[in-house]
Protein backbone atom coordinates (compact mmCIF):
# COMPACT_ATOMS: atom_id res chain seq x y z
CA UNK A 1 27.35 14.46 8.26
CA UNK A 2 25.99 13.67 4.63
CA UNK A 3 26.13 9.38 4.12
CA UNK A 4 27.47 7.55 1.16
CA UNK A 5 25.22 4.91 1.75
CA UNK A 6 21.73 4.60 2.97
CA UNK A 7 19.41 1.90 3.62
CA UNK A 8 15.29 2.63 4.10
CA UNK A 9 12.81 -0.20 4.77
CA UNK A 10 8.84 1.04 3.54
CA UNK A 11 6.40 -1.30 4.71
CA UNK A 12 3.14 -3.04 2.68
CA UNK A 13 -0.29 -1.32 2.48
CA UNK A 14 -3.89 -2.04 2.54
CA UNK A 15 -5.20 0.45 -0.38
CA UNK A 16 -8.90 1.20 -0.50
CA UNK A 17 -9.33 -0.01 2.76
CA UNK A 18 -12.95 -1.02 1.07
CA UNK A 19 -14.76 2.27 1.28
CA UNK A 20 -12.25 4.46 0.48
CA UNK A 21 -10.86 3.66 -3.30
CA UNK A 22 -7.46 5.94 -4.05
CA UNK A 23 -7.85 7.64 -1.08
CA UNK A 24 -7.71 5.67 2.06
CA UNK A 25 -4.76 3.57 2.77
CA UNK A 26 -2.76 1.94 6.23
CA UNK A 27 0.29 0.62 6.94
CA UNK A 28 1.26 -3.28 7.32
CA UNK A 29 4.31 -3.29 8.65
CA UNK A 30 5.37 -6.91 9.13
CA UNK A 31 6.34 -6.60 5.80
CA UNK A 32 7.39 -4.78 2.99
CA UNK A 33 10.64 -3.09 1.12
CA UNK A 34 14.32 -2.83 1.57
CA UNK A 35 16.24 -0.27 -0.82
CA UNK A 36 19.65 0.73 -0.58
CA UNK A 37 21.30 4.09 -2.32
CA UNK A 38 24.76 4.65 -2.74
CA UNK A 39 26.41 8.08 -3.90
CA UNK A 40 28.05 7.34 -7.21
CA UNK A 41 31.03 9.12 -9.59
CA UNK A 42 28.39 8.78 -12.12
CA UNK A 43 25.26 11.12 -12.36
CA UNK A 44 21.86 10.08 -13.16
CA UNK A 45 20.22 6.83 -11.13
CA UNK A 46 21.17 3.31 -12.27
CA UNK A 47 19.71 0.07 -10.48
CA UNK A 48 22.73 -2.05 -10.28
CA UNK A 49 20.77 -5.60 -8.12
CA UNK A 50 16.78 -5.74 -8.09
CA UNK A 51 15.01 -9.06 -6.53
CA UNK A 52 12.43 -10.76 -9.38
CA UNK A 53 11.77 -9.72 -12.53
CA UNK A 54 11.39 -6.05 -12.36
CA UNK A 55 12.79 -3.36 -15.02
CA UNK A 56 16.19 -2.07 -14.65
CA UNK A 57 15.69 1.18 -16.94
CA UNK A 58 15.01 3.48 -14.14
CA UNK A 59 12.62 5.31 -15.82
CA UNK A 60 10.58 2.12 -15.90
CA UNK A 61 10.62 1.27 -12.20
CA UNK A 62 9.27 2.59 -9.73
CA UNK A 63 11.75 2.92 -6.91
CA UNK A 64 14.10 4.41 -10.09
CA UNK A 65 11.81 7.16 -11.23
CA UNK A 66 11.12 8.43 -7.71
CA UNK A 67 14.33 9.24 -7.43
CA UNK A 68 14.73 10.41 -10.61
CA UNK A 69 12.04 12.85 -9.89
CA UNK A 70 13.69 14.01 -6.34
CA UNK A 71 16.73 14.62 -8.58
CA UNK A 72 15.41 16.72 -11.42
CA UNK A 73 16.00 20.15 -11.29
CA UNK A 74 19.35 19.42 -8.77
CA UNK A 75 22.17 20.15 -10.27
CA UNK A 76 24.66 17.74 -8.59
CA UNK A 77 28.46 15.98 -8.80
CA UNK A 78 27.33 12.56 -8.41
CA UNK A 79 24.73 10.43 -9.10
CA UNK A 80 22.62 8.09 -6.87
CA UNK A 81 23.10 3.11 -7.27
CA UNK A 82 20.01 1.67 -5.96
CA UNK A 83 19.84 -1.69 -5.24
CA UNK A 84 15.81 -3.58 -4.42
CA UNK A 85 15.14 -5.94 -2.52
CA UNK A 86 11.59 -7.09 -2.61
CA UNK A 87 9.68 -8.98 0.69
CA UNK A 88 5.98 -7.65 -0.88
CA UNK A 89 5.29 -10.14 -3.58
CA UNK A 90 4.79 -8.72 -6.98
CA UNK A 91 1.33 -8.26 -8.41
CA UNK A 92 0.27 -9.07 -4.36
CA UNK A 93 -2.04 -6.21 -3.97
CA UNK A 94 0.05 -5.09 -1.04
CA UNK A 95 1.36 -1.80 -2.37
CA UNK A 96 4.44 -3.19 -3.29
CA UNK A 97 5.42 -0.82 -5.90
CA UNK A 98 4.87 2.03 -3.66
CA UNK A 99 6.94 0.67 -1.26
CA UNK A 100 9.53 0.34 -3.39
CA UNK A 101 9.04 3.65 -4.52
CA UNK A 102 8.63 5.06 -0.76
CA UNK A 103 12.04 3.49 0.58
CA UNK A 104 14.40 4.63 -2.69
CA UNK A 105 13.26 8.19 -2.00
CA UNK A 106 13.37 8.01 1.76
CA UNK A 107 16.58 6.58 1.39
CA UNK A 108 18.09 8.77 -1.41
CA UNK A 109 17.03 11.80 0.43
CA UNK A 110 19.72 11.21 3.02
CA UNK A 111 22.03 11.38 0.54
CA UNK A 112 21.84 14.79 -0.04
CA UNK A 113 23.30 17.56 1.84
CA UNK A 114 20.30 19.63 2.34
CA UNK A 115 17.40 16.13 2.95
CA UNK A 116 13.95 17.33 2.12
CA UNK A 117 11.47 17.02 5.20
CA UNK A 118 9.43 13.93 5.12
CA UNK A 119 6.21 15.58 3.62
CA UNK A 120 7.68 16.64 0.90
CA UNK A 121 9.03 13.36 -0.69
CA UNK A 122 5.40 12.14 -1.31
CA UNK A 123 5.00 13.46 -4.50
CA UNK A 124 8.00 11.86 -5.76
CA UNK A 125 7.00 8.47 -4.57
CA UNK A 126 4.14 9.34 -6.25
CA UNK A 127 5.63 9.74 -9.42
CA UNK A 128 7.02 6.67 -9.14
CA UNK A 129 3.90 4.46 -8.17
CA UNK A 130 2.61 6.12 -11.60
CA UNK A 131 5.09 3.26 -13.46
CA UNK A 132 3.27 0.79 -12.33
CA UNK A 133 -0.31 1.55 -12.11
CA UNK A 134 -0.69 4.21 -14.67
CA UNK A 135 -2.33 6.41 -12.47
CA UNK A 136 -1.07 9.12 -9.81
CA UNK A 137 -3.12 7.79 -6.29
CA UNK A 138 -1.42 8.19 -2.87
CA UNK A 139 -3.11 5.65 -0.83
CA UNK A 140 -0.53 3.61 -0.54
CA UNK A 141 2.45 5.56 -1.01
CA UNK A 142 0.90 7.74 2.09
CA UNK A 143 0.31 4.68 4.14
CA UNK A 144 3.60 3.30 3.23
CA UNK A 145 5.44 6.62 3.99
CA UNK A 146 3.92 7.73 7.08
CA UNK A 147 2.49 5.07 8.16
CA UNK A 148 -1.03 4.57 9.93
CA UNK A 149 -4.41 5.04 8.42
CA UNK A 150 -4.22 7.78 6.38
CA UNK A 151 -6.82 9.77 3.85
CA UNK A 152 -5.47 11.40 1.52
CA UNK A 153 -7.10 14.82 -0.19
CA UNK A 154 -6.59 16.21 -3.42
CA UNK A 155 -3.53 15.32 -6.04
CA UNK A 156 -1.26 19.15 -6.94
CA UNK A 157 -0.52 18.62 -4.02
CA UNK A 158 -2.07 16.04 -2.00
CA UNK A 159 -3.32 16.82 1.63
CA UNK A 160 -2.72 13.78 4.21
CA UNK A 161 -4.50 13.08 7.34
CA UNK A 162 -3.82 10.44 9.46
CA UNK A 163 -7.02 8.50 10.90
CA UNK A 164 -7.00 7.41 14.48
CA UNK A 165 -8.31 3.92 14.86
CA UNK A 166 -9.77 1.60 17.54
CA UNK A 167 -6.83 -0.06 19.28
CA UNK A 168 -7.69 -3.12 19.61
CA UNK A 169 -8.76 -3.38 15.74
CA UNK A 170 -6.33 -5.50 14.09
CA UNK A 171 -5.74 -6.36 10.60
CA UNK A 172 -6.18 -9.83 9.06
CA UNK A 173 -4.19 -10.46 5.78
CA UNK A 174 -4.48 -13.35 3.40
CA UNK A 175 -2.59 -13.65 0.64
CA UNK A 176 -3.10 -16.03 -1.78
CA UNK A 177 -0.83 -16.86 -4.18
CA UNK A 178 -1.70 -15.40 -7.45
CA UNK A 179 -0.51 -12.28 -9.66
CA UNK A 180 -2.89 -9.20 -10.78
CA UNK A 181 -1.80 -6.20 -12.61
CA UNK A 182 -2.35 -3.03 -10.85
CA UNK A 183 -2.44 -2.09 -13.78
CA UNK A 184 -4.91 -4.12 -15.70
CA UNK A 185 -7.16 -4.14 -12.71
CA UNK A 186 -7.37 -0.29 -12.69
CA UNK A 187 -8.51 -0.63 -16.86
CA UNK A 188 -10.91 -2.71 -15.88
CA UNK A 189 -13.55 -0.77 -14.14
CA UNK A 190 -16.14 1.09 -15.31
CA UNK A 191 -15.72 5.24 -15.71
CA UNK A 192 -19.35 5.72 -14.41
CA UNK A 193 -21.26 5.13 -10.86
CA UNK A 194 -24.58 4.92 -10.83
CA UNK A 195 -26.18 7.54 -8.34
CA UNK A 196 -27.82 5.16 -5.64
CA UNK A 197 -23.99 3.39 -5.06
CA UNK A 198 -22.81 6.63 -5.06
CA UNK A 199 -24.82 8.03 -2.22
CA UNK A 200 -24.34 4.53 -0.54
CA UNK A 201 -20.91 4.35 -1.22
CA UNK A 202 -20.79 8.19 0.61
CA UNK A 203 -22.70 7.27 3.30
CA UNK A 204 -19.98 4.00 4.08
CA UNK A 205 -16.99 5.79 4.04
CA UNK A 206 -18.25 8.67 5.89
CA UNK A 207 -19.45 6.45 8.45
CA UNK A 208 -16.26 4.54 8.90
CA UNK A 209 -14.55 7.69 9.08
CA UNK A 210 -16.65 8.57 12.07
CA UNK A 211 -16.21 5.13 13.70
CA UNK A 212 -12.84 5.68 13.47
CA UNK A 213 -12.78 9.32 14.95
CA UNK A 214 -15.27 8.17 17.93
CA UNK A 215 -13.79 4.84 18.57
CA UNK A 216 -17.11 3.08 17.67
CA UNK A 217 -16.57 -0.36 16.92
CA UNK A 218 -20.20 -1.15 15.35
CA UNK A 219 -20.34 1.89 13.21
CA UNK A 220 -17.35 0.12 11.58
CA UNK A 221 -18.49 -2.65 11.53
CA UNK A 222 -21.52 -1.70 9.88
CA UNK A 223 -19.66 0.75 7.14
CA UNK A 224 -16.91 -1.12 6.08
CA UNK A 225 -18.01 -2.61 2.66
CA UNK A 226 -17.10 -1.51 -0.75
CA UNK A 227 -20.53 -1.31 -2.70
CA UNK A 228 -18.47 0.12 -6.59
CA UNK A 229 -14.90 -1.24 -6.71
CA UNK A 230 -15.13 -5.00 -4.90
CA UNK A 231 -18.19 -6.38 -7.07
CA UNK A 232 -16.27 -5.91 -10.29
CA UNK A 233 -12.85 -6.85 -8.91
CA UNK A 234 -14.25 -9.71 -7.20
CA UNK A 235 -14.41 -12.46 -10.19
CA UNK A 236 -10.41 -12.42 -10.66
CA UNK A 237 -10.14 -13.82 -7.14
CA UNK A 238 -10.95 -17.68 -6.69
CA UNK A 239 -13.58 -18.01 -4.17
CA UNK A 240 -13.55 -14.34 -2.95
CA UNK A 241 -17.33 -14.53 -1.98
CA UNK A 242 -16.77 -17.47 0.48
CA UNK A 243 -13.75 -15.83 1.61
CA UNK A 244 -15.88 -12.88 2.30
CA UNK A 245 -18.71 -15.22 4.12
CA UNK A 246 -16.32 -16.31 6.39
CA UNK A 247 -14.25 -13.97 7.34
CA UNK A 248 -18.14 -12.17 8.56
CA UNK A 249 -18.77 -15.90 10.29
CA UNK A 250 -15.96 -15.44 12.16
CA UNK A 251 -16.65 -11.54 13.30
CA UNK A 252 -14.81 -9.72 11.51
CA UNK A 253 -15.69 -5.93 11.23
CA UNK A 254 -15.81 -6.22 7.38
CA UNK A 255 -13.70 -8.00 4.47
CA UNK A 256 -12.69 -6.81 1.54
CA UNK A 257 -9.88 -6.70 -1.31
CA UNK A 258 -6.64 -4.95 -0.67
CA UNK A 259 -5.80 -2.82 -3.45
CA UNK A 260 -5.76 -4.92 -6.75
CA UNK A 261 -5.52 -7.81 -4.70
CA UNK A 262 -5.78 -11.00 -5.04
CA UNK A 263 -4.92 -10.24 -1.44
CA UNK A 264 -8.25 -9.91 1.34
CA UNK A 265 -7.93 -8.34 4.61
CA UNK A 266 -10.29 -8.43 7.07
CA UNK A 267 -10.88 -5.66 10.35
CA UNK A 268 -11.44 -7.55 13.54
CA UNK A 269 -11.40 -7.42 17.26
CA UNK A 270 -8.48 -8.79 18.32
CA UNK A 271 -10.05 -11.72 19.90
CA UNK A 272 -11.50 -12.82 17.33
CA UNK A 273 -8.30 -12.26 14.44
CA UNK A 274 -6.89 -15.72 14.73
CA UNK A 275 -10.12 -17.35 13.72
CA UNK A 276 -10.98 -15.19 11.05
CA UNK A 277 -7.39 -15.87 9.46
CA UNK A 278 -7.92 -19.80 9.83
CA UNK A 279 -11.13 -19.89 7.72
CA UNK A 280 -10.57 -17.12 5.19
CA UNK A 281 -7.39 -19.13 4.64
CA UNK A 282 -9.14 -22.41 4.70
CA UNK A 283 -11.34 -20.87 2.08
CA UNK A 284 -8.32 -20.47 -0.28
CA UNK A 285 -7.15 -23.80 0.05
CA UNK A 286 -10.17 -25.30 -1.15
CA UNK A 287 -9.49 -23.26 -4.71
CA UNK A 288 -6.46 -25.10 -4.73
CA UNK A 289 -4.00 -22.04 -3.39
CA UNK A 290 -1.26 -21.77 -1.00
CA UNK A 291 -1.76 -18.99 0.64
CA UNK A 292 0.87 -16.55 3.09
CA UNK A 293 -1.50 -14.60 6.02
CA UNK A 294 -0.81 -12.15 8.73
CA UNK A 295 -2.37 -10.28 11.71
CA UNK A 296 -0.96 -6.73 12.38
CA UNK A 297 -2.38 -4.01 14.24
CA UNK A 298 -3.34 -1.15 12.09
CA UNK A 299 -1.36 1.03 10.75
CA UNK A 300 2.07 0.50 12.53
CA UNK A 301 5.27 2.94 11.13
CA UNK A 302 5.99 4.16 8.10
CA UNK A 303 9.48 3.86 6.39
CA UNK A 304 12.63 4.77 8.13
CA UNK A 305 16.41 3.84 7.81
CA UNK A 306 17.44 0.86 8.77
CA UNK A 307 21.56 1.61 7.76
CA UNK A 308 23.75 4.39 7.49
CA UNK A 309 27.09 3.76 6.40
């Protein structure tokens, strides 16, 4: 039986993952999303409550044109009320738009009487994401909607694999509290690579791929750094570098930015993830910033519905 009203939660992402820039991308699910979509008499898709200062034109938002794109081309009776509520800060580099994105679609799906298979509503999310970074990248709307580490291959349409991963890797998050523009961040780097961080930057990614695969610890360990996007993202977080330092101090597998940031995660052992979030937030508080941090294994689910009604 076709619901009037669904609820889908889509949790917060780690894009990049360091060494793999718009195409690697995992899961943090202890936070993230809430949207709710409600059949309507009206057709189209209006935003009738959003949390923080987000557009309300759904073509400007991101949760609103995902569904606007899963619409197009239907020709249906009624139209689709979301209402946001945001637990990924904005401008957090947590994926937050493509969460937002992720749950309207998951949850507007339901609605109709013939719901698309899960695979299929990533290149509406997609679409959506676009709003807010000006660019079409799935690594965290793949993450976000599936869940896990997950590569993702080509863009008409995109390919997803999902990465297996140590288990007792876990995530370290630290999130200071600052805003960056996906956005301006993205218009920031440079269109060319020079050859030798190329090469390296091949050689990383294709390693940690292989740690992953083979469960080898120290072959992540000693792949996990981002050699093109981190140097010239690093200077709009305060006191990244030391961050960096001692996250390493304290063992982690590797540090870098998550997404846009200003938001640093770190891979570590799991015996060792408590001390590397103490002194990478420690760090932050000697810029002066409050900071919010987490430890998560990696991965974790991807969205689902939380309400049916």
């Amino acid at each position: 039986m076709t619901s009037n009203t669904v609820t889908a939660f889509a949790p917060a992402s780690v894009g990049n993952v360091a060494v793999g820039f718009d195409i690697l991308g995992h899961a943090l699910s202890v936070i993230g999303d809430h949207v709710t979509a409600t059949r309507s008499a009206t057709t189209g898709v209006r935003i009738i409550e959003i949390t923080g200062e987000l557009p309300r034109e759904p073509a400007l938002n991101t949760a609103g044109r995902a569904v606007q794109s899963l619409l197009a081309g239907r020709t249906l009776a009624w139209g689709v009320e979301l209402a946001i509520r945001k637990g990924i800060p904005l401008g957090s580099g947590l994926g937050g738009s493509a969460a937002s994105a992720v749950a309207a679609v998951v949850a507007a799906n339901e609605l109709l009487d013939e719901p698309l298979p899960r695979s299929a509503l990533l290149t509406h999310a997609i679409e959506g994401e676009a709003v807010a970074s000006g660019s079409r990248h799935a690594d965290n709307v793949a993450a976000s909607l599936f869940g896990g580490l997950v590569l993702t291959i080509g863009e008409d349409p995109p390919r997803c694999m999902l990465i297996p991963v140590p288990s007792s890797i876990r995530c370290v998050l630290v999130h200071p509290r600052l805003f960056i523009s996906t956005r301006e961040a993205r218009g920031m780097l440079r269109d060319v690579v020079a050859l030798d961080d190329l090469v390296r930057q091949s050689a990383n990614l294709a390693g940690f791929l292989a740690g992953c695969y083979t469960n080898n610890v120290e072959l992540i360990r000693g792949c996990l750094e981002d050699l093109v996007i981190e140097p010239q993202r690093a200077r709009l977080i305060p006191g990244f570098a030391a961050v960096k330092r001692a996250a390493i101090a304290a063992k982690a597998l590797g540090c870098s930015i998550s997404g846009a940031g200003p938001s640093v995660f770190a891979w570590c052992d799991g015996q060792d993830a408590e001390a590397a979030r103490v002194a990478m937030s420690a760090v932050f508080r000697t810029q002066g910033l409050e900071c919010d941090s987490w430890i998560a294994p990696i991965g974790g689910n991807g969205a689902m519905i939380t309400e049916r009604r």
